[in-house]
Protein backbone atom coordinates (compact mmCIF):
# COMPACT_ATOMS: atom_id res chain seq x y z
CA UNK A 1 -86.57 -102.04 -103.50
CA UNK A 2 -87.19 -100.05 -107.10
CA UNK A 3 -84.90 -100.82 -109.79
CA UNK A 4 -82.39 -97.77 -110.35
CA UNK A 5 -81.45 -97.33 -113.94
CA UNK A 6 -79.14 -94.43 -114.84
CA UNK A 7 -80.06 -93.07 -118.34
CA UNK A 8 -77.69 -92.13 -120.70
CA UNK A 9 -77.49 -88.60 -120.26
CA UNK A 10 -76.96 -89.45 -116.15
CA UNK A 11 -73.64 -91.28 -116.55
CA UNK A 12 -72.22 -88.58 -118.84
CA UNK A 13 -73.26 -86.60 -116.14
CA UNK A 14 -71.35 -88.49 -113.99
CA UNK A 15 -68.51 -88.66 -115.69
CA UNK A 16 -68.23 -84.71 -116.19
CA UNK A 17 -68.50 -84.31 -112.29
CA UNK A 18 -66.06 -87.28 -111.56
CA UNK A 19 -63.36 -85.55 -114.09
CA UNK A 20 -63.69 -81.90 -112.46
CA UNK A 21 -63.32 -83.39 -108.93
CA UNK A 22 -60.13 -85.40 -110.25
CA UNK A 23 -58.35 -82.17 -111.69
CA UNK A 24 -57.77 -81.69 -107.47
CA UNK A 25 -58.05 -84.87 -105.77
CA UNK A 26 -58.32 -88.02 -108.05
CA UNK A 27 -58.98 -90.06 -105.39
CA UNK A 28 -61.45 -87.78 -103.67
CA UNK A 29 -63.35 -87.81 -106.95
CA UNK A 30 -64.47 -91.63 -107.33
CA UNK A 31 -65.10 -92.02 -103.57
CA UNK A 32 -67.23 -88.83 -103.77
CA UNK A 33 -69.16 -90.69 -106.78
CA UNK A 34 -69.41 -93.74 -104.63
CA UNK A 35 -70.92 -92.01 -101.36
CA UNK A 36 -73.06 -89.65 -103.47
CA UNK A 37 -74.33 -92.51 -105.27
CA UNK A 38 -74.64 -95.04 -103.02
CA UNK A 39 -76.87 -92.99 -100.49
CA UNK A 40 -78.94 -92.40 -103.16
CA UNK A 41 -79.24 -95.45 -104.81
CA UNK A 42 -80.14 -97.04 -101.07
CA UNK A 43 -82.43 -93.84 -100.23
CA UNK A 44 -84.42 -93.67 -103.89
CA UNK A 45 -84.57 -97.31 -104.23
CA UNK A 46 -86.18 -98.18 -100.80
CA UNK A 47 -88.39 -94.76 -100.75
CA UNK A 48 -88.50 -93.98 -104.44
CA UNK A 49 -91.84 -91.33 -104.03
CA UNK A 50 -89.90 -89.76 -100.65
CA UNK A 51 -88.01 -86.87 -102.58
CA UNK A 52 -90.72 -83.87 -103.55
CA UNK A 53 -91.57 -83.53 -106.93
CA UNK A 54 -89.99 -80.85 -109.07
CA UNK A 55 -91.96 -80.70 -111.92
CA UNK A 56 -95.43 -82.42 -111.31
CA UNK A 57 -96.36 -82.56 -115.31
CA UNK A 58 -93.09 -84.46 -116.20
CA UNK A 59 -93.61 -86.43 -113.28
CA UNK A 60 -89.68 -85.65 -112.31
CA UNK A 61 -88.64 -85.92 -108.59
CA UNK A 62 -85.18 -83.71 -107.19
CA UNK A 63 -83.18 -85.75 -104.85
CA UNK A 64 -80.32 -83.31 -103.04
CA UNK A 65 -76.93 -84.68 -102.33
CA UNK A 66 -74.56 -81.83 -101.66
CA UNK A 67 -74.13 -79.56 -103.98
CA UNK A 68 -75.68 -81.90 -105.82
CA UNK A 69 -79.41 -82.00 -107.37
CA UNK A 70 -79.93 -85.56 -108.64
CA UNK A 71 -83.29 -85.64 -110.88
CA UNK A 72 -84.88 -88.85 -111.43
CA UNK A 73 -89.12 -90.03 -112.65
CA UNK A 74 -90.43 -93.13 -110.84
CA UNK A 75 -93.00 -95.47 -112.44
CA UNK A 76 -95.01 -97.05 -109.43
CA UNK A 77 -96.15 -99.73 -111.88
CA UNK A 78 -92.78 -100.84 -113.29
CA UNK A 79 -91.32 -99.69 -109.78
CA UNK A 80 -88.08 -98.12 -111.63
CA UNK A 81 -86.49 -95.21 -110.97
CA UNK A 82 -85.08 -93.31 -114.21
CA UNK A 83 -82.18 -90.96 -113.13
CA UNK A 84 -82.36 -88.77 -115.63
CA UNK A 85 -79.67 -85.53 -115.04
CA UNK A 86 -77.50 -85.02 -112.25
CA UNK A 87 -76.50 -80.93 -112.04
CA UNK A 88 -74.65 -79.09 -109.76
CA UNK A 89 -76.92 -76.72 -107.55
CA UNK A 90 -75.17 -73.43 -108.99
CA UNK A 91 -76.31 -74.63 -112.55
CA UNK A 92 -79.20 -72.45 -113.83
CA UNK A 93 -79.85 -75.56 -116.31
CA UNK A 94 -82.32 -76.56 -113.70
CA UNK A 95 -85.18 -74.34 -114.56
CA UNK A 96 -85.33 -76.60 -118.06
CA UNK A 97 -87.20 -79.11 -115.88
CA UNK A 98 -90.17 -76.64 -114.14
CA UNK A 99 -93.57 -76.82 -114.61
């Protein structure tokens, strides 16, 4: 199983998408977090080179939970998976990571 570590960047991510759910349903919004997370942290970490790669240069896979687009590298040496941004589909941010 690959190490997951969430990067900086990641958690504030997190925390952004926990506090929007919350303005509706607090408690909707950390059990959201918890599935969302948990299926990927048990998908990623026992098939970390399963999700296609998004930008082959950067070396910077898109895993798809929802609405969801997790993005996360993998180092096959180190086996660790760096979650690096997690955006919501709609987001046009996401082009920042293409080739």
């Amino acid at each position: 199983m690959a190490y997951i570590d969430f990067s900086n960047k990641s958690r504030s991510d997190i925390a952004v998408i926990k506090s929007f759910i919350a303005q509706d349903n607090p408690e909707r919004a950390v059990s959201y977090i918890e599935e969302a997370l948990g299926k990927f942290i048990s998908t990623v970490g026992a098939f970390p080179s399963a999700c296609p790669k998004y930008s082959r240069r950067k070396n910077i896979r898109r895993y798809v939970s929802g609405d969801y687009n997790i993005y996360y590298s993998y180092n096959g040496n180190t086996d660790i998976v760096e979650v690096l941004h997690i955006f919501h589909s709609s987001q046009l941010i996401n082009s920042l990571f293409l080739d």
